[in-house]
Protein backbone atom coordinates (compact mmCIF):
# COMPACT_ATOMS: atom_id res chain seq x y z
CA UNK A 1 0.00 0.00 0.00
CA UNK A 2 1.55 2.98 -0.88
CA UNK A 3 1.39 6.63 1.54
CA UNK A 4 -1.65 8.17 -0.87
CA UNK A 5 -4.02 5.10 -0.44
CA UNK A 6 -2.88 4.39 3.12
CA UNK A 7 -3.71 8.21 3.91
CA UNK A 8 -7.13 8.03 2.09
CA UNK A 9 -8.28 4.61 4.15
CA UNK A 10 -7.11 6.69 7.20
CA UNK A 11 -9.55 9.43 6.41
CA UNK A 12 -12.44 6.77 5.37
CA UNK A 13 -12.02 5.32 8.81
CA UNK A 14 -11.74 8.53 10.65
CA UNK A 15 -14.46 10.19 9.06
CA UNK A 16 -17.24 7.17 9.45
CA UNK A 17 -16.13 6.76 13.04
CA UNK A 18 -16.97 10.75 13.72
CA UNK A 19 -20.21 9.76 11.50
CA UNK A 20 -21.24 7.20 13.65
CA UNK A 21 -20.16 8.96 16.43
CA UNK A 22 -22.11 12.32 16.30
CA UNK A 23 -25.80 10.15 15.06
CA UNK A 24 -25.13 7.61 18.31
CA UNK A 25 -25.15 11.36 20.23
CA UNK A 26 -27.70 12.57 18.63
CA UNK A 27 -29.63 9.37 18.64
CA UNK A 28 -29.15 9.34 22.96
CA UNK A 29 -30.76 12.42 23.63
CA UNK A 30 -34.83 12.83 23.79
CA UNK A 31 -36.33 15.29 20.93
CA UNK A 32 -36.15 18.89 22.70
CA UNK A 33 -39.87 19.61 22.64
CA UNK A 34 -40.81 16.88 24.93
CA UNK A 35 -41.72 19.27 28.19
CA UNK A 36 -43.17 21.58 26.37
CA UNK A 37 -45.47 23.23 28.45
CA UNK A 38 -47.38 26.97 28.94
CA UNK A 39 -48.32 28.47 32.14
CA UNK A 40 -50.30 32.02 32.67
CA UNK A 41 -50.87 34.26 35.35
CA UNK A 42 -52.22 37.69 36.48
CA UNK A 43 -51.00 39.48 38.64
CA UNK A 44 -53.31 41.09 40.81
CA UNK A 45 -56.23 39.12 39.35
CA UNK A 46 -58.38 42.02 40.71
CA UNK A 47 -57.41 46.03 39.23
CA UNK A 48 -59.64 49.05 38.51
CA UNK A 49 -59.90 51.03 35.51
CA UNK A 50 -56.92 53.36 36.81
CA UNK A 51 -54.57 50.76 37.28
CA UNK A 52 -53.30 47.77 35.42
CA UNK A 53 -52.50 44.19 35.78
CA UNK A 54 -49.64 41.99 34.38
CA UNK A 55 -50.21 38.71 32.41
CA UNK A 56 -47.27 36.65 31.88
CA UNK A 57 -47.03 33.75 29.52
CA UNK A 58 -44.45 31.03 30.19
CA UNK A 59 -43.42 28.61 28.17
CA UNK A 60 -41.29 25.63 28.73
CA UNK A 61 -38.59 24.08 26.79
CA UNK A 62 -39.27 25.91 23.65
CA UNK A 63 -36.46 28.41 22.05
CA UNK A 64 -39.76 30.77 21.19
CA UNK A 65 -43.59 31.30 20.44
CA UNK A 66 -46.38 32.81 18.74
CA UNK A 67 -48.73 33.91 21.57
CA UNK A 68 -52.56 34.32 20.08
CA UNK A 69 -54.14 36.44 22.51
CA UNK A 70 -58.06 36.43 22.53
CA UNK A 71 -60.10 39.58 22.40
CA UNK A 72 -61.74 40.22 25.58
CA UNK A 73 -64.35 42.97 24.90
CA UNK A 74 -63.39 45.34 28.02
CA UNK A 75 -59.80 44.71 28.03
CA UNK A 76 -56.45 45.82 26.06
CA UNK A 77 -53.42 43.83 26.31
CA UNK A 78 -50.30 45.53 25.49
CA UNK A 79 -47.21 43.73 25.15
CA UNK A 80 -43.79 44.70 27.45
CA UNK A 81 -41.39 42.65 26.59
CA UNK A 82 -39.39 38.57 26.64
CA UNK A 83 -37.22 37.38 28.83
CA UNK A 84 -35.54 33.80 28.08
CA UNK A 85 -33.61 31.66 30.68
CA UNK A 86 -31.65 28.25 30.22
CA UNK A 87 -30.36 26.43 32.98
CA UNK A 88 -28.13 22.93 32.47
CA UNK A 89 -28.04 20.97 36.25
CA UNK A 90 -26.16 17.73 36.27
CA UNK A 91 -26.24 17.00 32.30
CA UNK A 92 -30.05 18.14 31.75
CA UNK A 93 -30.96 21.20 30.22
CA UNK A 94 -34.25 23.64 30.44
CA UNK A 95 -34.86 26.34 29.32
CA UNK A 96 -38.08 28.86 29.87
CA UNK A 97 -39.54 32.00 27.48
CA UNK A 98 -41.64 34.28 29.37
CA UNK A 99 -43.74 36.92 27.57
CA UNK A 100 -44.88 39.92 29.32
CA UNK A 101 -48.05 41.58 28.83
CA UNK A 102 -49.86 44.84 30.30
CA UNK A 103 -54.24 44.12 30.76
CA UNK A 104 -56.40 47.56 31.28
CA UNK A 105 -59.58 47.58 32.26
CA UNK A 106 -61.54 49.98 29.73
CA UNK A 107 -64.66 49.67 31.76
CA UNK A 108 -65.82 48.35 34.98
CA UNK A 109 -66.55 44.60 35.42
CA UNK A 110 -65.81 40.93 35.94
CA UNK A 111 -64.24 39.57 32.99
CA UNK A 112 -62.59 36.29 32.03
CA UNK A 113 -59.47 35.60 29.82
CA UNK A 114 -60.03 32.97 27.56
CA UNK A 115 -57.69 30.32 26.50
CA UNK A 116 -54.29 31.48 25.08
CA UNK A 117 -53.09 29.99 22.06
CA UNK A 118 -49.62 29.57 22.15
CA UNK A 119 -47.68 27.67 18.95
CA UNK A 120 -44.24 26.31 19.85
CA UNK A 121 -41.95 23.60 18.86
CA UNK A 122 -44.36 22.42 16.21
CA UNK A 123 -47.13 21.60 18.68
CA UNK A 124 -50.30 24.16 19.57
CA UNK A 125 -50.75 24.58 23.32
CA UNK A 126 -53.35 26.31 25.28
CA UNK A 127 -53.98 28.02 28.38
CA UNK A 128 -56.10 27.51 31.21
CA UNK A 129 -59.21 30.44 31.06
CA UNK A 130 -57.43 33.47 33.59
């Protein structure tokens, strides 16, 4: 064998070992939208007219989302801002996307927030009514 086929065997070997090795890696690991999950709260659940509430919109294990808020006749919902964390503890990762939302009261009343669409990951969650 001379030194150009013995150096091309060597990079045929190496390069279906790294193969192998990156799909066996990729292959161990669950898909990442497994948790997914969404979570939202209001905070004070109760406010006047003058003042406002905050609605936050959590969801888990998903690098972003398309939040569908519902029209409430009564209520505006103007958005504040994201905030994303990740956090890796002994080998397993999470990570969270929290969406930030101002609710005014344009009149008076007892109103409910309907489910929350929220699209993620490839999958369509919803909220729990607020």
């Amino acid at each position: 064998m001379n030194k150009t086929t013995h150096n091309k065997f060597y990079f045929s070997a190496c390069s279906t070992w790294c193969l192998a090795t990156v799909m066996l890696l990729i292959l161990s690991f669950p898909p990442y939208s497994l948790a997914l999950s969404v979570k939202a709260n209001l905070s004070p659940d109760t406010f006047s007219t003058t003042r406002s509430a905050r609605l936050t919109i959590t969801v888990a294990d998903a690098k972003s989302a398309r939040i569908a808020l519902p029209d409430v006749e009564g209520l505006s919902f103007h958005e504040r801002g994201t905030h994303r964390q990740f956090q890796m503890i002994n080998n397993k990762s999470s990570s969270t996307v929290t969406y930030t939302y101002l609710v005014q009261g344009l009149a008076p009343g007892s109103y409910t927030i309907p489910q929350i669409t929220v699209k993620a990951s490839g999958s369509t969650i919803k909220t729990d009514p607020i």
